[in-house]
Protein backbone atom coordinates (compact mmCIF):
# COMPACT_ATOMS: atom_id res chain seq x y z
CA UNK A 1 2.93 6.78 8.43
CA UNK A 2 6.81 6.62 9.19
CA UNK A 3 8.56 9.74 8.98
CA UNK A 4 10.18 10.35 5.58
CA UNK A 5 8.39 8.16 3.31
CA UNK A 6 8.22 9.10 -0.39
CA UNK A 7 6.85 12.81 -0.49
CA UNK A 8 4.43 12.04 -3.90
CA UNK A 9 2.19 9.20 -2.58
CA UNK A 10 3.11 7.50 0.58
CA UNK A 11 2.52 10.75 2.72
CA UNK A 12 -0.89 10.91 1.24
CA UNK A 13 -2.68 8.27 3.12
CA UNK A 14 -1.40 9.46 6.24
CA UNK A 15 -3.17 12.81 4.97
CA UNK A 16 -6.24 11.26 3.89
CA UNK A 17 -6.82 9.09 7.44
CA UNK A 18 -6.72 12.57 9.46
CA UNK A 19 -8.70 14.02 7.29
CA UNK A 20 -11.38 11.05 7.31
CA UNK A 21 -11.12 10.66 10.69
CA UNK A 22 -13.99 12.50 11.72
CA UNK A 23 -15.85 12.17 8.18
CA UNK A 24 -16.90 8.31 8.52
CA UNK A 25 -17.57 7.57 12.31
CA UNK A 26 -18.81 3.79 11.51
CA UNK A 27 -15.71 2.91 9.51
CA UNK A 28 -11.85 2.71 11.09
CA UNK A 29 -9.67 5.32 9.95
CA UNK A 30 -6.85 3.83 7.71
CA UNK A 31 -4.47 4.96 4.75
CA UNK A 32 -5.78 5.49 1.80
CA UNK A 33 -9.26 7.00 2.67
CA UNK A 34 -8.34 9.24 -0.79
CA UNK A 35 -11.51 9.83 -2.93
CA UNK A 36 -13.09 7.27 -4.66
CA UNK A 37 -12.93 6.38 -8.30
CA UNK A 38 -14.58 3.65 -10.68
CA UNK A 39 -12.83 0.75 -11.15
CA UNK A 40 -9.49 0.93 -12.97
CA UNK A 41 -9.04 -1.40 -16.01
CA UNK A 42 -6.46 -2.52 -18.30
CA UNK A 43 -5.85 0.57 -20.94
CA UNK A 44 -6.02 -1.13 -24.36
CA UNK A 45 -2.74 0.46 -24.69
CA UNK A 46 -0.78 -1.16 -21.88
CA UNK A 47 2.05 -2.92 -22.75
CA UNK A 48 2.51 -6.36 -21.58
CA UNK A 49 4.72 -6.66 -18.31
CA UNK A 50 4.22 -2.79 -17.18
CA UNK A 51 2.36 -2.07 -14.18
CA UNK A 52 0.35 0.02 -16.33
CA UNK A 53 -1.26 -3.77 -17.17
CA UNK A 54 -2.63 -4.33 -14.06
CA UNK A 55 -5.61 -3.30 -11.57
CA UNK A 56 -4.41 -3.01 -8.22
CA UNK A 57 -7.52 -4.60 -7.15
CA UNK A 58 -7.29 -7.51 -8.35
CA UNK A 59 -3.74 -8.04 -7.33
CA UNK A 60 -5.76 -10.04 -4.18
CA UNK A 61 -7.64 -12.72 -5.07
CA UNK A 62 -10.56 -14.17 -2.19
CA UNK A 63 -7.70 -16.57 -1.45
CA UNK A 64 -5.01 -13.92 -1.08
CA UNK A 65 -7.88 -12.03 0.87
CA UNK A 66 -8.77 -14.90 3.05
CA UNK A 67 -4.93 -15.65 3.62
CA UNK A 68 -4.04 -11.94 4.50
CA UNK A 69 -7.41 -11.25 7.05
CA UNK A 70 -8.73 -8.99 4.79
CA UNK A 71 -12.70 -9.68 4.98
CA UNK A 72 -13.76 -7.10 2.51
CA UNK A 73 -13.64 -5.76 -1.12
CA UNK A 74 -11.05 -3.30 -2.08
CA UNK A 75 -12.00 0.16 -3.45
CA UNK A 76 -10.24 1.97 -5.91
CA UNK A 77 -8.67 5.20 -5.31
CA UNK A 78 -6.66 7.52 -6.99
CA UNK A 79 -3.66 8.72 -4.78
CA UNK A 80 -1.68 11.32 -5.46
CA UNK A 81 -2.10 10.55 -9.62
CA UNK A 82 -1.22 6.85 -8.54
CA UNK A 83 -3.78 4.32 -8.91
CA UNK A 84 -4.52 2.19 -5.65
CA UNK A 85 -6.86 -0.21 -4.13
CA UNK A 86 -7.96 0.27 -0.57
CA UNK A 87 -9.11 -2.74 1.84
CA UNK A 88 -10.57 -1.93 5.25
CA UNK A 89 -11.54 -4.24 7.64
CA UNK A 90 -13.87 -2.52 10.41
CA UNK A 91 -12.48 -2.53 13.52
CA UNK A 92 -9.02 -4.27 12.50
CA UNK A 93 -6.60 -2.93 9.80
CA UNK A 94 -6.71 -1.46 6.73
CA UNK A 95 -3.91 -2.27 3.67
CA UNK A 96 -3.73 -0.19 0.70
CA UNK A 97 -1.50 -1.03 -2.48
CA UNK A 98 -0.62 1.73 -5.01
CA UNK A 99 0.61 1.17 -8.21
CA UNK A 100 3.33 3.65 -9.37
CA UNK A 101 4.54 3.93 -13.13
CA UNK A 102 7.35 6.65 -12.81
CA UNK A 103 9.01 5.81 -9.24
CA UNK A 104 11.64 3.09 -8.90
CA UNK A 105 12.57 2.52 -5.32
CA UNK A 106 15.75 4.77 -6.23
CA UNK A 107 13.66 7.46 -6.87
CA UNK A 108 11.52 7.14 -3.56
CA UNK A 109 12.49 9.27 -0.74
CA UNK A 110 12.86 7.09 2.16
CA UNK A 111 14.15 8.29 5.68
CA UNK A 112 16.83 5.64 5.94
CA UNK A 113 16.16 5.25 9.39
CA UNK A 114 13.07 4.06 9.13
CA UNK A 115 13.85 1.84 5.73
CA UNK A 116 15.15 -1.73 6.32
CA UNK A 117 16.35 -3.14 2.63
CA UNK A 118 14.73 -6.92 1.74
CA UNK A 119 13.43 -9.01 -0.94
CA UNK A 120 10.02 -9.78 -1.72
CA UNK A 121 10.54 -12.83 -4.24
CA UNK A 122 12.59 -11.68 -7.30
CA UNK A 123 11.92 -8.11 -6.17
CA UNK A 124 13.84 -5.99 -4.34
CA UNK A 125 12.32 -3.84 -1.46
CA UNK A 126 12.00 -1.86 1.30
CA UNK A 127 10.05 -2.49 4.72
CA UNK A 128 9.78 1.03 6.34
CA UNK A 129 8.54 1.91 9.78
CA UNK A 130 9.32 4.01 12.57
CA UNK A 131 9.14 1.79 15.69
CA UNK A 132 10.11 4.71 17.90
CA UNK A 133 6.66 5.66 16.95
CA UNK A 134 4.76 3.06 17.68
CA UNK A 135 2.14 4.24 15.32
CA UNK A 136 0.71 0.92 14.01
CA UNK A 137 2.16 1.49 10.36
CA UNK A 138 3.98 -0.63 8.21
CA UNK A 139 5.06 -0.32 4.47
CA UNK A 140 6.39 -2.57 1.93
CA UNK A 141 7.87 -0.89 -1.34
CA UNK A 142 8.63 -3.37 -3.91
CA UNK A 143 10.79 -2.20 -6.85
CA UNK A 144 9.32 -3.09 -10.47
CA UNK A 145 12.23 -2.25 -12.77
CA UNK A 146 14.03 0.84 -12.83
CA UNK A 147 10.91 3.13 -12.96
CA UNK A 148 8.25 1.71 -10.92
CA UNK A 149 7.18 0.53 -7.53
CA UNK A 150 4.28 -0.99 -5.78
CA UNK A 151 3.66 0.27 -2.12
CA UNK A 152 1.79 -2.20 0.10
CA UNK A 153 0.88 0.40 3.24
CA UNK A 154 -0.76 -1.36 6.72
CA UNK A 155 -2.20 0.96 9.58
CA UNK A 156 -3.78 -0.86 12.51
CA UNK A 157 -7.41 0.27 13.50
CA UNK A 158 -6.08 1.23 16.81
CA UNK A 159 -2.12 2.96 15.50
CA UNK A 160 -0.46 0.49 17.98
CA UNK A 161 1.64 -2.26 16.93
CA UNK A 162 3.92 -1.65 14.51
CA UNK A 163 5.44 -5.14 14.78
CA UNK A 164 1.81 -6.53 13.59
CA UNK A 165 1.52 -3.98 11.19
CA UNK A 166 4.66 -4.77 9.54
CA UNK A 167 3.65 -8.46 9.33
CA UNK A 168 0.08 -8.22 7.51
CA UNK A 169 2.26 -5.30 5.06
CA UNK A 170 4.83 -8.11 4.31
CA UNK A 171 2.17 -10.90 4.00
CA UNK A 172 0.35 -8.59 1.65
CA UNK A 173 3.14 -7.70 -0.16
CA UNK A 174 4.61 -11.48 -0.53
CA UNK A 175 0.55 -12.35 -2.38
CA UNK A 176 0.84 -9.14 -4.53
CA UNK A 177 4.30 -9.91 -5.88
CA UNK A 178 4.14 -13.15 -8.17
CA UNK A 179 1.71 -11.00 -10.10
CA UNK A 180 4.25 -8.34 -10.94
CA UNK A 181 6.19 -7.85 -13.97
């Protein structure tokens, strides 16, 4: 994962694929590998328009999957208190997207070297990567309001690429955002 990236969740994958590394020899290591948990659902509660209303999961549809590469069914995974879905696709990429309600992309700590300021849509965000590097990781933050943020992470099966990486997180990012508040 690029040097820098927000301490509270996007440092975590990079955690969790060392540590799984050697834990799953039939499946790629990729972010996210966190632990898995059921299936999050709407809280009756949620308001209308929060992140807090939606399942990260089913931010891809079979098209969005079909369109993006991604062969598989995500899982959901808590991160760092943040809820997530994780997609890997043996032997090719994995893409995780994690849902957080108390981090606008002020309040993410970003390297500013490795941060590159876009829009996705009507949203602002962030591509970050370190191309010096080389690592074959890519991440999209898109800012939801002033207190959220969804983070659209890529690592490459093999860590090389970044380029490629950054494409399939922008691709991923550009299905996921016409469902966001």
């Amino acid at each position: 994962m690029a040097e820098g990236v927000h301490k509270k969740y996007l440092w975590a994958p990079a955690l969790l694929l060392l540590a799984a590394c050697g834990s799953q020899p039939a499946l790629p290591a990729v972010a996210g590998n966190a632990s898995v948990v059921a299936p999050s659902s709407s809280p009756p509660s949620a308001a209308p328009g929060t992140l807090a209303a939606l399942d990260p999961c089913a931010l891809l549809s079979p098209q969005d999957r079909s369109a993006a590469g991604v062969s598989v069914l995500g899982q959901a995974k808590d991160i760092a208190g943040a809820r997530a879905c994780d997609w890997t696709v043996p032997g090719t990429f994995g893409v995780t997207v994690t849902l957080d309600d108390h981090n606008g992309l002020a309040d993410l700590d970003v390297a500013k070297k490795t941060a590159t300021r876009t829009t996705v849509g009507a949203h602002p965000a962030l591509r970050v990567s370190d191309k010096k590097a080389a690592d074959g990781t890519c991440s999209v933050l898109l800012g939801v309001g002033d207190s959220g943020s969804v983070q659209v992470d890529v690592s490459n099966t093999a860590f090389t690429d970044t380029a490629l990486a950054c494409r399939r997180a922008a691709t991923v990012a550009g299905l996921v955002e016409p469902k966001l508040p």
